[in-house]
N, C-alpha and C. Protein backbone atom coordinates (compact mmCIF):
# COMPACT_ATOMS: atom_id res chain seq x y z
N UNK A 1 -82.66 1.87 27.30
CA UNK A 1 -83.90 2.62 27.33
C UNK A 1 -83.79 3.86 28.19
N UNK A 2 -82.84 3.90 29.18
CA UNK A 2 -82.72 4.88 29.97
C UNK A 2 -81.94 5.87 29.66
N UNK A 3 -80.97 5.33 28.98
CA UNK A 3 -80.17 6.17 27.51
C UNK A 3 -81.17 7.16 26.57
N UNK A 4 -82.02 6.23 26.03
CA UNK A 4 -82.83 7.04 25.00
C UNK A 4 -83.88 7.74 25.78
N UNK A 5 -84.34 7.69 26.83
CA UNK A 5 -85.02 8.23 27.98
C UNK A 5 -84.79 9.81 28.09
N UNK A 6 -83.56 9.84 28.76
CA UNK A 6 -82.70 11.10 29.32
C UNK A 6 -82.53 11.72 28.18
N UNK A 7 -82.18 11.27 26.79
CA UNK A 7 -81.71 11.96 25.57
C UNK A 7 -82.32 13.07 25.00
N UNK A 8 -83.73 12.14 24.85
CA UNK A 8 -85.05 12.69 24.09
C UNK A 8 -85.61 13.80 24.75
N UNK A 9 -85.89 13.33 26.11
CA UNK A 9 -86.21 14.46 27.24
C UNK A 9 -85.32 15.65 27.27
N UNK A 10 -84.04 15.18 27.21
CA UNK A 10 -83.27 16.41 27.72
C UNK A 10 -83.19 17.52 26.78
N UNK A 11 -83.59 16.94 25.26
CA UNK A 11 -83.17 17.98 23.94
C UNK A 11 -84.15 18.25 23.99
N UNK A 12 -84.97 17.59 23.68
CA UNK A 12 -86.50 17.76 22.67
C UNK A 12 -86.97 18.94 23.66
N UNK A 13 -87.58 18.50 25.05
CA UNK A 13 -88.27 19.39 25.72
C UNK A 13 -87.73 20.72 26.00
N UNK A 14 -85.77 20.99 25.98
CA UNK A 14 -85.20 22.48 26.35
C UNK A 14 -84.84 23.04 24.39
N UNK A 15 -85.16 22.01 23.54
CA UNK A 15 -84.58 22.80 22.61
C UNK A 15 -85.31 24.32 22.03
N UNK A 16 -86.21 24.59 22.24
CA UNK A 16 -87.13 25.57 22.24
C UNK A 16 -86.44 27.01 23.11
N UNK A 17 -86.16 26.25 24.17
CA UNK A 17 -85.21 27.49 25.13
C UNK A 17 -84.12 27.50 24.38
N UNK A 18 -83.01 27.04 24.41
CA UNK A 18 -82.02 26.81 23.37
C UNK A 18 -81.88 28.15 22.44
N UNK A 19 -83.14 27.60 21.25
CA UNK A 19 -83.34 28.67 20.21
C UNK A 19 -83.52 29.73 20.82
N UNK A 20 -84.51 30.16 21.65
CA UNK A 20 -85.10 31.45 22.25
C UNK A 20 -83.57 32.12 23.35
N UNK A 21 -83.22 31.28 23.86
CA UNK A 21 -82.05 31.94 25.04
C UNK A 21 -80.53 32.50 24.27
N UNK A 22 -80.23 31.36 22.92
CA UNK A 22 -78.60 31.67 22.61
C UNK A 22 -78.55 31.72 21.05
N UNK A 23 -79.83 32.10 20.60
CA UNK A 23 -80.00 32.18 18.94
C UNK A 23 -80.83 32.86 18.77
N UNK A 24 -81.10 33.72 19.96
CA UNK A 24 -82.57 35.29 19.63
C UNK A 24 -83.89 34.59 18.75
N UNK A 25 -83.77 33.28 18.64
CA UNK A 25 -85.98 33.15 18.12
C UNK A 25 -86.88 32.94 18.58
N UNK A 26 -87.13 34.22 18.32
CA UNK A 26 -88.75 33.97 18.53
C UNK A 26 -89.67 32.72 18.84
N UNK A 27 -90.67 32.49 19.89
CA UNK A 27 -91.24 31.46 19.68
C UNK A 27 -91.96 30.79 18.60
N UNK A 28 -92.67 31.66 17.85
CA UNK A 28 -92.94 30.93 16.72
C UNK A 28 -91.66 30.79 15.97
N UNK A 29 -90.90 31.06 15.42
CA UNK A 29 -89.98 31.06 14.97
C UNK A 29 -89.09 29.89 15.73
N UNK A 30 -88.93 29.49 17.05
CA UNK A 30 -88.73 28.44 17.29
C UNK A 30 -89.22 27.48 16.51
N UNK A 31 -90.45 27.28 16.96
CA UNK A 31 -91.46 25.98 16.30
C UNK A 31 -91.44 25.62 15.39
N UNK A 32 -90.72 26.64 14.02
CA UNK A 32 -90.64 25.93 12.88
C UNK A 32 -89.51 24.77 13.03
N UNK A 33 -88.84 25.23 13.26
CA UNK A 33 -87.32 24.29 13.72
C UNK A 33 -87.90 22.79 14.05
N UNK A 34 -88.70 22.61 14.54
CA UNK A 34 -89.03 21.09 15.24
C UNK A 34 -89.28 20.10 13.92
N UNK A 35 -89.63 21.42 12.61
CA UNK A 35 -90.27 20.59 11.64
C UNK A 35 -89.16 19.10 11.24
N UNK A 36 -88.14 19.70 10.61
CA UNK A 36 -87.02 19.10 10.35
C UNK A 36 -86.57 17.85 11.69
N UNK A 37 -86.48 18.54 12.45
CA UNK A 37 -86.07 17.79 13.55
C UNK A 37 -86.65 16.43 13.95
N UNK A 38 -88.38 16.56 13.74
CA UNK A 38 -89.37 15.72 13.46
C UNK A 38 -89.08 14.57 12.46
N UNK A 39 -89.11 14.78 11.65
CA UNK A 39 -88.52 14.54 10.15
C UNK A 39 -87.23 13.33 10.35
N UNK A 40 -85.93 13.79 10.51
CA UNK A 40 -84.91 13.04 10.96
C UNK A 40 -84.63 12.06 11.89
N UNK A 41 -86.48 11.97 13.04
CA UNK A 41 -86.59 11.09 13.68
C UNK A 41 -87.20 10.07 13.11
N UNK A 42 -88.33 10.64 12.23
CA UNK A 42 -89.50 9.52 11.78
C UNK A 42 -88.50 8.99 10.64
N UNK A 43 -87.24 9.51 9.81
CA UNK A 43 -86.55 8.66 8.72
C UNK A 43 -85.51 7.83 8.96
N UNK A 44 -84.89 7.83 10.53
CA UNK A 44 -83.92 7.52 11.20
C UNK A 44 -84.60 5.63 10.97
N UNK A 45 -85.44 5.33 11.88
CA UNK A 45 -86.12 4.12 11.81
C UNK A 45 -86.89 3.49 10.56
N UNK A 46 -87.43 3.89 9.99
CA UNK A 46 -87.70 3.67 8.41
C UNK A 46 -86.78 3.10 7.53
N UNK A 47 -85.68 4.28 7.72
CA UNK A 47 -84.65 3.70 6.30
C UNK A 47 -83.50 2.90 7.14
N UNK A 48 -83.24 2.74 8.15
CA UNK A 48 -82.63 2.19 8.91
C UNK A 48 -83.00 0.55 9.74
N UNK A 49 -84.16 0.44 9.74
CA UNK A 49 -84.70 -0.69 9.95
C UNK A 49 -84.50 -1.48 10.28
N UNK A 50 -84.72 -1.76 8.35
CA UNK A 50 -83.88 -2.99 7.94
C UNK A 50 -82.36 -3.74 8.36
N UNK A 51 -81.53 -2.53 8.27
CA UNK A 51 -80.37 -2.82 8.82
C UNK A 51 -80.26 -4.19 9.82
N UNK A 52 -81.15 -3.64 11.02
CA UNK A 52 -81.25 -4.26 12.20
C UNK A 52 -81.18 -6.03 12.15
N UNK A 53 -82.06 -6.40 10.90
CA UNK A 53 -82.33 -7.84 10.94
C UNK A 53 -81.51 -8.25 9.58
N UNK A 54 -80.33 -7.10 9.49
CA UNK A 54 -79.50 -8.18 8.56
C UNK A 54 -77.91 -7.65 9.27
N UNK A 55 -77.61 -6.93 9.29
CA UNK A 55 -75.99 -6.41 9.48
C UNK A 55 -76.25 -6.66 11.73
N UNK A 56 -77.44 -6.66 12.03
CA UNK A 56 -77.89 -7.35 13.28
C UNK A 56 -78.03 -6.21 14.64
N UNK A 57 -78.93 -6.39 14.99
CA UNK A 57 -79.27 -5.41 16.35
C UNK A 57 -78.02 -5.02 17.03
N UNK A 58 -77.65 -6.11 17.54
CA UNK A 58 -76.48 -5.50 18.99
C UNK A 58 -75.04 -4.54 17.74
N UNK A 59 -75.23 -4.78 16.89
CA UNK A 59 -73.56 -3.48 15.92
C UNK A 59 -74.87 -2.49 15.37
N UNK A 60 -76.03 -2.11 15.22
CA UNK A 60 -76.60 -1.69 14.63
C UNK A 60 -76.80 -0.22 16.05
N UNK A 61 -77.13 -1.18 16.91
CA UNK A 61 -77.71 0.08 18.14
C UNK A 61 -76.26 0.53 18.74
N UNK A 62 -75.34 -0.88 18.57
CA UNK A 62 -73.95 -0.30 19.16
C UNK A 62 -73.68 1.18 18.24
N UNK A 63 -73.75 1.10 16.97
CA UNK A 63 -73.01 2.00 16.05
C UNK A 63 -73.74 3.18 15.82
N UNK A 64 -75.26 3.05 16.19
CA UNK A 64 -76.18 4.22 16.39
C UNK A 64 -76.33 5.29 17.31
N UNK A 65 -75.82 4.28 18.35
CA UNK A 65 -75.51 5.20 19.89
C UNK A 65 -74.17 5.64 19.48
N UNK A 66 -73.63 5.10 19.45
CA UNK A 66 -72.01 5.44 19.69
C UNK A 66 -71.65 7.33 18.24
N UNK A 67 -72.57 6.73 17.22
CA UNK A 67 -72.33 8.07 15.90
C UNK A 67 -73.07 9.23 16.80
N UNK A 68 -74.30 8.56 17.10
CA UNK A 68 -75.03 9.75 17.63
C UNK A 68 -74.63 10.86 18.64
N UNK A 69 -74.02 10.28 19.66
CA UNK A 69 -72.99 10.83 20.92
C UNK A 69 -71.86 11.37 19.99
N UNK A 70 -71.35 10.76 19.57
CA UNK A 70 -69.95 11.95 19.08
C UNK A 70 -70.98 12.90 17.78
N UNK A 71 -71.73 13.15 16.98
CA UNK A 71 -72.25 14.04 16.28
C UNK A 71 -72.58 14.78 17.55
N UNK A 72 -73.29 14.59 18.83
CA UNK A 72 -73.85 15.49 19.49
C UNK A 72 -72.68 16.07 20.25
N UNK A 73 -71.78 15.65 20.17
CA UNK A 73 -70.40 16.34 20.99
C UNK A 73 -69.64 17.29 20.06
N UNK A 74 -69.53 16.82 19.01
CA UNK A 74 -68.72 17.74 17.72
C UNK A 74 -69.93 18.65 18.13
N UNK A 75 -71.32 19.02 18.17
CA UNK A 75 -72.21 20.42 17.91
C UNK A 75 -72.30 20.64 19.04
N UNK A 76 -71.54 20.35 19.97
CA UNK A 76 -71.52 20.74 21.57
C UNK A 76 -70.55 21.47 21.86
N UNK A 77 -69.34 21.12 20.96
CA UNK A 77 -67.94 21.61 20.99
C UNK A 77 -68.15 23.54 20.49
N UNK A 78 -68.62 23.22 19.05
CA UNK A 78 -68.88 24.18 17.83
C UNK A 78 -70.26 25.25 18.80
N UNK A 79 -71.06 24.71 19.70
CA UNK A 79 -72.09 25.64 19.93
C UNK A 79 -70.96 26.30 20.67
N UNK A 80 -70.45 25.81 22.00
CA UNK A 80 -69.14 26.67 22.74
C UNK A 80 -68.67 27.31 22.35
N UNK A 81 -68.40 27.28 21.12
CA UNK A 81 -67.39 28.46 20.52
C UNK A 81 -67.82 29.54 19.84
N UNK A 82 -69.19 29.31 19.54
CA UNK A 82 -70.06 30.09 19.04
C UNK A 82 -70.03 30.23 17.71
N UNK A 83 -69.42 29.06 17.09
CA UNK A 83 -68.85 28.76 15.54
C UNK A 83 -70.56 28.24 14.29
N UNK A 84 -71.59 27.96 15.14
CA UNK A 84 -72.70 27.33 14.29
C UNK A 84 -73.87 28.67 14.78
N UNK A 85 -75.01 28.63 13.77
CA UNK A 85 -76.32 29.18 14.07
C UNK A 85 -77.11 28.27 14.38
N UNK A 86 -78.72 28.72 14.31
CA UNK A 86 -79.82 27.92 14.81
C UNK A 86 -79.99 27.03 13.88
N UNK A 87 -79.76 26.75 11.95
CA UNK A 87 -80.09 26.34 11.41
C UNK A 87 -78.97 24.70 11.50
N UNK A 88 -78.08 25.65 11.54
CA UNK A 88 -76.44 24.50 11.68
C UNK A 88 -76.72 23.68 13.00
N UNK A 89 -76.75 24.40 13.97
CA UNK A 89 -77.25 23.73 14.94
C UNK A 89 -78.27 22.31 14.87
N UNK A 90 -79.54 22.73 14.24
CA UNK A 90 -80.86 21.86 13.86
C UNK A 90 -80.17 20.95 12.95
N UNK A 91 -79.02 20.90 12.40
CA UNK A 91 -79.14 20.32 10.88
C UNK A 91 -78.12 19.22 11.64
N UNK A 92 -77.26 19.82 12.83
CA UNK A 92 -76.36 18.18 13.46
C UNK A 92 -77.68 17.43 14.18
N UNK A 93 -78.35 18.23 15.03
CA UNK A 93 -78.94 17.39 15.98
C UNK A 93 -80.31 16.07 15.20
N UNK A 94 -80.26 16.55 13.54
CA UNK A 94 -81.17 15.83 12.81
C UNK A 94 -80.34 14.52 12.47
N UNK A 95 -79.02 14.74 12.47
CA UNK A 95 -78.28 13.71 11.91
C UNK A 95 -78.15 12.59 12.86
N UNK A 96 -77.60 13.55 14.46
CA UNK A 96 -77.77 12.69 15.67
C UNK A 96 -78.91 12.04 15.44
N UNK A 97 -80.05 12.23 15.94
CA UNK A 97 -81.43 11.78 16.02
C UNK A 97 -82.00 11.11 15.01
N UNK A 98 -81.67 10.92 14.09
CA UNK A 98 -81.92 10.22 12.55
C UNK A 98 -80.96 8.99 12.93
N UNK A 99 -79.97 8.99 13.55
CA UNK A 99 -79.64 7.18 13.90
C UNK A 99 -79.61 7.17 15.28
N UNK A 100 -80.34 7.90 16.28
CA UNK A 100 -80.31 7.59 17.76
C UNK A 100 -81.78 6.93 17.49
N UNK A 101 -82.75 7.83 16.99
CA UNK A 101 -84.07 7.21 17.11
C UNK A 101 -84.26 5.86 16.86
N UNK A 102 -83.24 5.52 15.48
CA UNK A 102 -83.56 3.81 14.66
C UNK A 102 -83.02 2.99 15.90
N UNK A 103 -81.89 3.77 16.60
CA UNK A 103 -81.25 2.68 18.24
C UNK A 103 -82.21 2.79 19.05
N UNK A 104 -82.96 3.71 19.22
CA UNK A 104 -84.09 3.63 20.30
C UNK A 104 -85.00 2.52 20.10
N UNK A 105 -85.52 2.92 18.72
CA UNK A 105 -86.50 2.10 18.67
C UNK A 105 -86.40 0.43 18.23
N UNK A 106 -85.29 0.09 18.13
CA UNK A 106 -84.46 -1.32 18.57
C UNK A 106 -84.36 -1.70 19.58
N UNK A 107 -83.93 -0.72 20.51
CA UNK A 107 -83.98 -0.86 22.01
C UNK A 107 -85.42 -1.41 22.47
N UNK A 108 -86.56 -0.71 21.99
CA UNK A 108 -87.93 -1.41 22.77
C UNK A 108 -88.06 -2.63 22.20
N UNK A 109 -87.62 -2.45 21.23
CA UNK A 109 -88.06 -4.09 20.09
C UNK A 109 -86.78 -5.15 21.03
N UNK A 110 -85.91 -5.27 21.49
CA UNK A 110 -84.89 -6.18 21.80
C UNK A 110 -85.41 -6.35 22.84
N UNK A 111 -85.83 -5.17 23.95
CA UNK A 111 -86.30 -5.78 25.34
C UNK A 111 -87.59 -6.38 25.54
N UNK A 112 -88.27 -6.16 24.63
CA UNK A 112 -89.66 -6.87 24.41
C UNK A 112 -89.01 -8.50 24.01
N UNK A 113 -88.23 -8.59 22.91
CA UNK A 113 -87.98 -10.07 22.59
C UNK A 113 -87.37 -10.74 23.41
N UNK A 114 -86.03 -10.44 24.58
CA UNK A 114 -85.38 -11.36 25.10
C UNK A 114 -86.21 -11.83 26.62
N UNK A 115 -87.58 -11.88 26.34
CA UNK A 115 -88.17 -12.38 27.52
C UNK A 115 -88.59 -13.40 27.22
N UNK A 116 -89.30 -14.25 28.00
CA UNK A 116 -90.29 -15.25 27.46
C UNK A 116 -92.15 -14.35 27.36
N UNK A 117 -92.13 -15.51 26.46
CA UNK A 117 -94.01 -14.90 25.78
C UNK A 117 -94.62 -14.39 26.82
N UNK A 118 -94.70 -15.31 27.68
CA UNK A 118 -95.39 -15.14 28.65
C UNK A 118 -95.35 -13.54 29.73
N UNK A 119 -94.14 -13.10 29.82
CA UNK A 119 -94.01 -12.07 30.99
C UNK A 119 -93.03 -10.79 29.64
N UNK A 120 -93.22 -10.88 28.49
CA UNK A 120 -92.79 -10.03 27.31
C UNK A 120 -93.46 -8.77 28.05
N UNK A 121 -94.88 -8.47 28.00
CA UNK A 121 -95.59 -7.59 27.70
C UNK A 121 -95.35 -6.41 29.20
N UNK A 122 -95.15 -7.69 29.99
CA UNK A 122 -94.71 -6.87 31.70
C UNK A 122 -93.65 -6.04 32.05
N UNK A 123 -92.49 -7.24 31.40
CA UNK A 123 -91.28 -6.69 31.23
C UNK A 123 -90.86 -5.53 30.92
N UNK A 124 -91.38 -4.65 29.26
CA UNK A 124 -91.25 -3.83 28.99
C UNK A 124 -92.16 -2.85 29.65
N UNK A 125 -93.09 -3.09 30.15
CA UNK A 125 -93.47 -1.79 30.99
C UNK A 125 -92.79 -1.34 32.27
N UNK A 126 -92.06 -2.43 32.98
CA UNK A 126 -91.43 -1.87 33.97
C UNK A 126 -90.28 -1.34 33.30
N UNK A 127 -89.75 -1.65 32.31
CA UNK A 127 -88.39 -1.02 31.69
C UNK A 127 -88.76 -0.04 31.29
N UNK A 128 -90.07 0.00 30.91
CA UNK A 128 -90.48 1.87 30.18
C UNK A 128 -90.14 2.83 31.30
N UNK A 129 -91.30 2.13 32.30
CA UNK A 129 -91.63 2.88 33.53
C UNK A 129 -90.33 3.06 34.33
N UNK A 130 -89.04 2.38 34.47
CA UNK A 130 -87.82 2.78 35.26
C UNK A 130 -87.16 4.04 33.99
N UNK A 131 -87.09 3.46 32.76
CA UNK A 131 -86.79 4.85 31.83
C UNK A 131 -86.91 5.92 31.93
N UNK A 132 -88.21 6.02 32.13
CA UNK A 132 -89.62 7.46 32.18
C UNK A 132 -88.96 8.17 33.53
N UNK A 133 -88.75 7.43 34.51
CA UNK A 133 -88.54 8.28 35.94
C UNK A 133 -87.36 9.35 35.70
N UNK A 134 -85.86 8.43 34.84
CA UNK A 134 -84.91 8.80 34.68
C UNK A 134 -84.72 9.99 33.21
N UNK A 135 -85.57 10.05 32.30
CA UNK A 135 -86.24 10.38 31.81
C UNK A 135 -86.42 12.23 32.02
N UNK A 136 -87.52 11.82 33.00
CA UNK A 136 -87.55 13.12 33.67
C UNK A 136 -87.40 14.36 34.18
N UNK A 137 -86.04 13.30 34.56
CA UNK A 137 -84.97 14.03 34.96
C UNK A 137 -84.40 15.16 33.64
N UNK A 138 -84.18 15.03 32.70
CA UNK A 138 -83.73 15.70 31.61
C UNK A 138 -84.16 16.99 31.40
N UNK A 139 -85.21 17.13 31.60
CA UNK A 139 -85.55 18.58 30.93
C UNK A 139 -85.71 19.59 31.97
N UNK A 140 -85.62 18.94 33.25
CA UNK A 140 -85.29 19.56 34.51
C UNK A 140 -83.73 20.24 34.49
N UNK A 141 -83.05 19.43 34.39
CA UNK A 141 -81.56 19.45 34.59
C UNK A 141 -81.16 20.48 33.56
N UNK A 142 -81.86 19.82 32.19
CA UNK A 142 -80.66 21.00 30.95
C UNK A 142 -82.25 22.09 31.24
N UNK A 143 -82.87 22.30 31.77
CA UNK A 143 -83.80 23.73 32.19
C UNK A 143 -82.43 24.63 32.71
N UNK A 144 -82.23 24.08 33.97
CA UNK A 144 -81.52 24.66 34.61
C UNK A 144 -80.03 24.97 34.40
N UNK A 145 -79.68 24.59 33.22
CA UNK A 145 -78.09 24.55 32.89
C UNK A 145 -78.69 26.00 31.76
N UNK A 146 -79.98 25.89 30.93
CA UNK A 146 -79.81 26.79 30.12
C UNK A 146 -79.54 28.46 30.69
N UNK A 147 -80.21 28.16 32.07
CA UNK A 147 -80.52 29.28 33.07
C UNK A 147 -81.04 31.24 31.94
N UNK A 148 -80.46 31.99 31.94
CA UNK A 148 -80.72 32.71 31.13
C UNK A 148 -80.30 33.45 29.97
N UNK A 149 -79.59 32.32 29.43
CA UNK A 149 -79.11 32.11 27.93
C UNK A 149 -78.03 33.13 27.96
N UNK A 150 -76.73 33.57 28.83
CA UNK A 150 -75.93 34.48 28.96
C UNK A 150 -74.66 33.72 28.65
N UNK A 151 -74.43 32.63 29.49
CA UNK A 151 -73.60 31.97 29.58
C UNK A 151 -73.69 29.85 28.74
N UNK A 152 -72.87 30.08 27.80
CA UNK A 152 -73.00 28.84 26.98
C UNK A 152 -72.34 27.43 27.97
N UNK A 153 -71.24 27.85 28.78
CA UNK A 153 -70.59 27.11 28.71
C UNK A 153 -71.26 25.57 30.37
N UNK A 154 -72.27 25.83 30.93
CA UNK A 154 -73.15 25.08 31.43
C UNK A 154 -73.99 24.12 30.40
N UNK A 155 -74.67 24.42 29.04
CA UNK A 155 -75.02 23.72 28.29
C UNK A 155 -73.95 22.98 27.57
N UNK A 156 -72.74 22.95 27.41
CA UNK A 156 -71.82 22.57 26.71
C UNK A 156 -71.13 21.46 27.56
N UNK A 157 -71.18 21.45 28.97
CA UNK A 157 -70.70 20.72 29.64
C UNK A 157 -72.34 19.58 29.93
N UNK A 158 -73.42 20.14 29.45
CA UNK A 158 -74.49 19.53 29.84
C UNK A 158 -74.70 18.37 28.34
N UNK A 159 -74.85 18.84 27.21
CA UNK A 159 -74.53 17.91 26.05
C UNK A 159 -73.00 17.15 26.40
N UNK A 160 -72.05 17.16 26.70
CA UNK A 160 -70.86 16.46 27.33
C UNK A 160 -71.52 15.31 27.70
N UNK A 161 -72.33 15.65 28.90
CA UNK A 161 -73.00 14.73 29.57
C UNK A 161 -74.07 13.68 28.66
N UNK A 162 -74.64 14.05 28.35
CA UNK A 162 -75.69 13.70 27.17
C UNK A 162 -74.28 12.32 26.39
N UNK A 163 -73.69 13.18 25.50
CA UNK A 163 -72.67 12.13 25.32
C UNK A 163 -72.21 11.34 25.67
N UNK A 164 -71.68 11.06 26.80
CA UNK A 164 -71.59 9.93 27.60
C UNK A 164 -72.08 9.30 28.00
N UNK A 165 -73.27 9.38 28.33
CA UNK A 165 -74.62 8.85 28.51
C UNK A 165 -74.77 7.79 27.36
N UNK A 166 -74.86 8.41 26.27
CA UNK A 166 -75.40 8.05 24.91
C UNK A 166 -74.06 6.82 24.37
N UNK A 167 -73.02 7.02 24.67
CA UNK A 167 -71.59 5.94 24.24
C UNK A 167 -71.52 5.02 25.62
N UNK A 168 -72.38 5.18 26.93
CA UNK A 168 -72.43 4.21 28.07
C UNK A 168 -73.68 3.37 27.34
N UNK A 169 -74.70 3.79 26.64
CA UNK A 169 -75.55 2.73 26.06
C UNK A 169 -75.24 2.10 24.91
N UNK A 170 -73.66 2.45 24.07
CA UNK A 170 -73.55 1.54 22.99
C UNK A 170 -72.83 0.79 23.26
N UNK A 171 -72.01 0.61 24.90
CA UNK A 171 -71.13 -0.23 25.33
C UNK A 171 -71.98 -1.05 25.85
N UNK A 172 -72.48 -1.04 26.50
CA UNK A 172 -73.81 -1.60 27.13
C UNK A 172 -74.50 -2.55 26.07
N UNK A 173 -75.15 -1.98 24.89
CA UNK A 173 -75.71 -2.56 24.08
C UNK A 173 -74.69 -3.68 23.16
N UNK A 174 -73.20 -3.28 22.80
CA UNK A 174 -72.54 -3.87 22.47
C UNK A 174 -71.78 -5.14 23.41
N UNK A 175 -72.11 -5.25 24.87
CA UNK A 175 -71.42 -6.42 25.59
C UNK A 175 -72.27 -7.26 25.68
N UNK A 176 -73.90 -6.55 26.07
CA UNK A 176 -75.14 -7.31 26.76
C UNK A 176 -76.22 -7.29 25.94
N UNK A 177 -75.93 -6.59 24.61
CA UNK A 177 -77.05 -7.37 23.49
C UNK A 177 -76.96 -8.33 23.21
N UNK A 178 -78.74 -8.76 22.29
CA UNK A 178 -79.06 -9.78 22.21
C UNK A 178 -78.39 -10.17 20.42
N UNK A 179 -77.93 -11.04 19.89
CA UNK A 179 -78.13 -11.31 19.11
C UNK A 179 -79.01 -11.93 18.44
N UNK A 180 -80.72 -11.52 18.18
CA UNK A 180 -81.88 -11.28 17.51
C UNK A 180 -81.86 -11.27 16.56
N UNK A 181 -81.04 -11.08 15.44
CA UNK A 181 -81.77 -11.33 14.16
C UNK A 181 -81.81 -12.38 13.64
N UNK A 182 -83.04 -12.53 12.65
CA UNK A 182 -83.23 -13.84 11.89
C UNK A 182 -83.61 -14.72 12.66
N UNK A 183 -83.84 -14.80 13.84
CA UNK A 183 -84.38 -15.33 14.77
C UNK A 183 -86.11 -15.73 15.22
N UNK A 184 -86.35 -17.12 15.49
CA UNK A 184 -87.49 -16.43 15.98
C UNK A 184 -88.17 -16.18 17.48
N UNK A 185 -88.68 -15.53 17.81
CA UNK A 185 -89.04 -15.12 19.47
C UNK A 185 -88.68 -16.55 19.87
N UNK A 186 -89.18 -17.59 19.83
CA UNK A 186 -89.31 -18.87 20.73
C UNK A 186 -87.33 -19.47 20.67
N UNK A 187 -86.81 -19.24 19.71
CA UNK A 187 -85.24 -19.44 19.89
C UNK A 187 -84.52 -17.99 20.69
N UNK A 188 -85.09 -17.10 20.58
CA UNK A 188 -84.56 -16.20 21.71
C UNK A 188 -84.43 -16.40 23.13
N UNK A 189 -86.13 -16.41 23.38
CA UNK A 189 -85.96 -16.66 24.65
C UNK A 189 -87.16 -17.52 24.76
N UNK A 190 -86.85 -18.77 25.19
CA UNK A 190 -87.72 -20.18 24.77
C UNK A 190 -88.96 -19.73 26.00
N UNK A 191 -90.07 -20.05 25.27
CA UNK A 191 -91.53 -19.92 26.18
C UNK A 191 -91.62 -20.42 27.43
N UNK A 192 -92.37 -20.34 28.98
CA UNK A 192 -92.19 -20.31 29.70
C UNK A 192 -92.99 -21.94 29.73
N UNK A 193 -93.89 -21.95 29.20
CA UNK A 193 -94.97 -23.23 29.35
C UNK A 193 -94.72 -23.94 27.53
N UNK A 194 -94.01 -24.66 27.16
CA UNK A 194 -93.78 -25.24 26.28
C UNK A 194 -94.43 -27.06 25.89
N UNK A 195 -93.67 -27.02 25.31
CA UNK A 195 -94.36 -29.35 24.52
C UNK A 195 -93.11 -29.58 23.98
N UNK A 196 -92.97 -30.77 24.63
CA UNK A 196 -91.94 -31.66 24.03
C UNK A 196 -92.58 -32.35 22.89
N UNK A 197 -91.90 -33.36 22.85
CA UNK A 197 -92.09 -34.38 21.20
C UNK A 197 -93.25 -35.08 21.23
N UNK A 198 -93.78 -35.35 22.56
CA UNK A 198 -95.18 -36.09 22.31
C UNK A 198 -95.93 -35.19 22.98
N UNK A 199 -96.00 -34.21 22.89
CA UNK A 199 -97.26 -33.25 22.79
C UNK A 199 -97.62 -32.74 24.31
N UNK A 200 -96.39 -33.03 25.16
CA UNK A 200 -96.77 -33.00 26.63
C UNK A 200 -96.13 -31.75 27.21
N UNK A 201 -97.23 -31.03 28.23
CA UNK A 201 -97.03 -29.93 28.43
C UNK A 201 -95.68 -29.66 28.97
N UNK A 202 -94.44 -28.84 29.27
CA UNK A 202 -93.89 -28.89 29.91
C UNK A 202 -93.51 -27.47 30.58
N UNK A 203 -93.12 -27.11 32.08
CA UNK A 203 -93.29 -25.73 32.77
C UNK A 203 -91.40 -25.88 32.15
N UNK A 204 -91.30 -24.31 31.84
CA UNK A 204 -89.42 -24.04 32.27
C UNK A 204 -89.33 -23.06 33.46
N UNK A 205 -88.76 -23.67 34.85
CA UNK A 205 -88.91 -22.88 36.02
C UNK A 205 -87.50 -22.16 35.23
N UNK A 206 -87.96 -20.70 35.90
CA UNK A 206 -87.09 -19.39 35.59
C UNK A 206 -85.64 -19.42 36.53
N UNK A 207 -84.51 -19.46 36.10
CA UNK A 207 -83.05 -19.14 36.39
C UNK A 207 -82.76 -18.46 37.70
């Protein structure tokens, strides 16, 4: 979550500078750009989904993070060199983001399930809320790397970063995911206040 945190923040909120600092557009002329970009997030999770609860979460977010980081490094490489425009540009970071988003949004769905019922709903807010801080941080940081769009090679070492970031959460997701699919919540992570066979309450003190 802190992966998809820093990611989202760091592009979404400087890509506007981006266009305007090292591709001469205009602000409106920025803004169209988001359209697409928009687009490749909301189809990323949609047509991707499914995947999750058959080919299975932990290779699904592993293989989402992991494509997404090297697509965003190949257009990290190519912006350095000054080899892509604004459109080429928009058209990798849709591809990235079209399977980072479907890993993101697996990511809230997995940390919501591997809790018990009971403390599910808590859980993920402190995981939002440690995300969000780190988060933050992103659009601060690549602000200041874009500085005044003269020099590329601070943003290039700043998507670098981004990348690694993004292949530290598919290793992550690939050692310490859950295997969730087909599953149901109560075989994940068994309820905190449960019943045995004759109907009698029973507490599971926590690990």
């Amino acid at each position: 979550m802190i992966t998809q945190s820093f990611l989202y923040n760091a592009i979404f909120f400087t890509y506007a500078l981006v266009l305007q600092n090292f591709y001469d557009k205009s602000p409106s002329e920025a803004a169209l750009y988001f359209f697409p970009f928009a687009i490749g997030n909301l189809l990323g999770p949609l047509l991707l989904g499914p995947l999750f609860d058959t080919i299975g979460r932990r290779r699904m977010i592993t293989g989402c993070y992991a494509f997404a980081g090297v697509v965003l490094a190949i257009s990290a490489w190519l912006f350095q060199q000054d080899a892509i425009g604004a459109g080429t540009h928009t058209a990798f970071w849709c591809v990235a983001f079209f399977f980072a988003s479907a890993g993101a949004s697996a990511g809230y769905l997995t940390v919501s399930e591997i809790f018990p019922l009971e403390v599910r709903g808590q859980a993920i807010s402190y995981f939002f809320a440690i995300a969000q801080v780190f988060g933050a941080i992103g659009p601060v940081f690549y602000g200041w790397l874009i500085g005044d769009g003269k020099d590329r090679t601070p943003m290039f070492w700043g998507y670098l970063i981004a990348t690694g970031i993004m292949l530290i959460g598919a290793l992550v997701a690939h050692v310490w995911g859950v295997d969730a699919e087909n599953k149901s919540l109560e075989e994940i992570a068994p309820p905190l206040t449960s019943y045995d066979e004759d109907g009698n309450e029973t507490v599971k003190l926590p690990v």
